[in-house]
Protein backbone atom coordinates (compact mmCIF):
# COMPACT_ATOMS: atom_id res chain seq x y z
CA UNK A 1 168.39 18.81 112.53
CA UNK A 2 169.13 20.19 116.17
CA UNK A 3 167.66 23.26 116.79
CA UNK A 4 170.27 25.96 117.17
CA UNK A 5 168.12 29.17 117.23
CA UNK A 6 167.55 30.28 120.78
CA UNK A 7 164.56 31.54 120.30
CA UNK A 8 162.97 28.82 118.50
CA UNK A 9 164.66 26.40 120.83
CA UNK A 10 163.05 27.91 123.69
CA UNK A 11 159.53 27.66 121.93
CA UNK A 12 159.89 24.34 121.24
CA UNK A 13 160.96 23.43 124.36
CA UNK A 14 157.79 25.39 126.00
CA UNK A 15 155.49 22.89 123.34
CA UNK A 16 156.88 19.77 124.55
CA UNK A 17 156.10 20.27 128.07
CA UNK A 18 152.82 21.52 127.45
CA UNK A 19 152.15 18.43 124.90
CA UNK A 20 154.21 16.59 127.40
CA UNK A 21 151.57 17.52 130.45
CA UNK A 22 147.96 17.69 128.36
CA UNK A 23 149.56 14.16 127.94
CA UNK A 24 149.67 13.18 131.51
CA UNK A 25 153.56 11.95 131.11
CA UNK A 26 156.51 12.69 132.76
CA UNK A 27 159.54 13.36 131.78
CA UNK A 28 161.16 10.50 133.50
CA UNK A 29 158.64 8.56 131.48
CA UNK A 30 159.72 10.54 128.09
CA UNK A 31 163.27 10.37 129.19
CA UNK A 32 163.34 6.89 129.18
CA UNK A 33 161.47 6.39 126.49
CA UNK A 34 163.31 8.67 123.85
CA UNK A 35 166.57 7.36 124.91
CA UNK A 36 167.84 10.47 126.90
CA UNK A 37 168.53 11.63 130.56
CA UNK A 38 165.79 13.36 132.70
CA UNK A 39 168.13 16.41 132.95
CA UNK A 40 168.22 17.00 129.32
CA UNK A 41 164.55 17.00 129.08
CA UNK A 42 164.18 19.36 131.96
CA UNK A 43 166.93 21.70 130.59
CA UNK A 44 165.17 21.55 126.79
CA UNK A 45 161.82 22.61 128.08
CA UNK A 46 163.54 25.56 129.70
CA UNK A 47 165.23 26.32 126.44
CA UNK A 48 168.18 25.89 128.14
CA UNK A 49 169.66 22.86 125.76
CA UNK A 50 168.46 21.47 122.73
CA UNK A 51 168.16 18.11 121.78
CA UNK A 52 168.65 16.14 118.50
CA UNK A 53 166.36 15.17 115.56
CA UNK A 54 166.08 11.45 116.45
CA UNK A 55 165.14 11.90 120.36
CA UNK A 56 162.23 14.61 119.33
CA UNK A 57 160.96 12.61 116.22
CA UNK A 58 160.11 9.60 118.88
CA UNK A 59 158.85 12.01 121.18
CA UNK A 60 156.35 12.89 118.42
CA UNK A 61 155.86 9.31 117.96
CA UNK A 62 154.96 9.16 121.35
CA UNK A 63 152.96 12.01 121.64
CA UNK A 64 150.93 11.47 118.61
CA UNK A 65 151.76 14.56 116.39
CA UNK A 66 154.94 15.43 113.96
CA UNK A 67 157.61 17.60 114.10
CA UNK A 68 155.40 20.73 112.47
CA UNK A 69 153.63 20.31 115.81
CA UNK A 70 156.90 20.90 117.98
CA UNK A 71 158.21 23.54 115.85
CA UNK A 72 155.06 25.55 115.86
CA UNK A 73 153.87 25.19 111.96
CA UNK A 74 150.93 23.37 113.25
CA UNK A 75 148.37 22.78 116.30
CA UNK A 76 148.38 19.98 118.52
CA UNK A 77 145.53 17.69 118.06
CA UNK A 78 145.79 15.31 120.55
CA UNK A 79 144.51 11.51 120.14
CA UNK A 80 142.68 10.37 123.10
CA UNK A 81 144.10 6.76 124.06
CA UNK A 82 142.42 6.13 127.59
CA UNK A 83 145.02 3.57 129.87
CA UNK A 84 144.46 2.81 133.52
CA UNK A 85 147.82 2.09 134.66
CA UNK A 86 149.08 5.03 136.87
CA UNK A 87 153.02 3.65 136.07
CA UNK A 88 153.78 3.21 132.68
CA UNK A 89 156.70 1.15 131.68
CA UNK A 90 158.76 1.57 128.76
CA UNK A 91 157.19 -1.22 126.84
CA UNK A 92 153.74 0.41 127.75
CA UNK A 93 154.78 3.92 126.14
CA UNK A 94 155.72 1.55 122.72
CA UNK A 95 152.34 0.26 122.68
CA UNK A 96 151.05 3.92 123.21
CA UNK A 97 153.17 5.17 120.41
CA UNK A 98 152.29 2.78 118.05
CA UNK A 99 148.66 3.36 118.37
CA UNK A 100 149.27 6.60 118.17
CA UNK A 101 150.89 6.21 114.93
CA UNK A 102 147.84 4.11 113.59
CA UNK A 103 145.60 7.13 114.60
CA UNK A 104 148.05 9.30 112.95
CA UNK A 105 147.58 7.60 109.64
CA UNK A 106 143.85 7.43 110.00
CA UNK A 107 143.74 10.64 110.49
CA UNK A 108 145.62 11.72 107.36
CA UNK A 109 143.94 9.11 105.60
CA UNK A 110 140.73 10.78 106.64
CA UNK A 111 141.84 13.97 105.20
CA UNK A 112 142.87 12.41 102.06
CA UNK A 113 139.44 11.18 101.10
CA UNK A 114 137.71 14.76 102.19
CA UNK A 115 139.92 16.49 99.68
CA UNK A 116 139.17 13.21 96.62
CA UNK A 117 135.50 14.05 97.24
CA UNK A 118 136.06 17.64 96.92
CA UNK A 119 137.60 17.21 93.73
């Protein structure tokens, strides 16, 4: 699923920076992490290139939301995950998205039981 409208590319590419920033990462960091080049990240939050299904789906690993989030279907709730190191490795940004993934699931998991004790 590449994004192919220009419009929508563009808007997408405007919510991954901002996610990208609130987060405090770079996009060297994201670069490396997603498996792409700097450039491309640069160029996508410009709306100037889009970039595959894959690469954005770990991006939203990383940054603790789904794709609804980067499309603009849904808000941004971001996870706070304090970390002191000021230069994150690749192997740190794992760690990072794989708490964030836990949260994730608490999260929904959360919501799950709020609408059971509704019904």
């Amino acid at each position: 699923m590449e994004i192919k409208d220009k419009e929508r590319m563009r808007n997408t590419g405007i919510r991954f920076k901002e996610i990208r920033v609130q987060l405090n990462l770079t996009q060297c960091q994201v670069a490396e992490y997603i498996g792409i080049d700097r450039s491309l990240i640069a160029k996508f939050e410009r709306g100037e290139r889009s970039i595959g299904a894959a690469p954005l789906e770990r991006a939203c690993r990383l940054f603790g939301c789904d794709m609804n989030v980067l499309l603009g279907e849904s808000k941004f709730e971001p996870i706070a995950i304090a970390y002191r190191a000021k230069d994150l490795k690749n192997e740190d940004l794992d760690a990072i998205a794989k708490v964030q993934k836990i949260a994730l699931n608490l999260r929904t998991l959360k919501k799950l039981a709020e609408m059971e004790v509704r019904c």
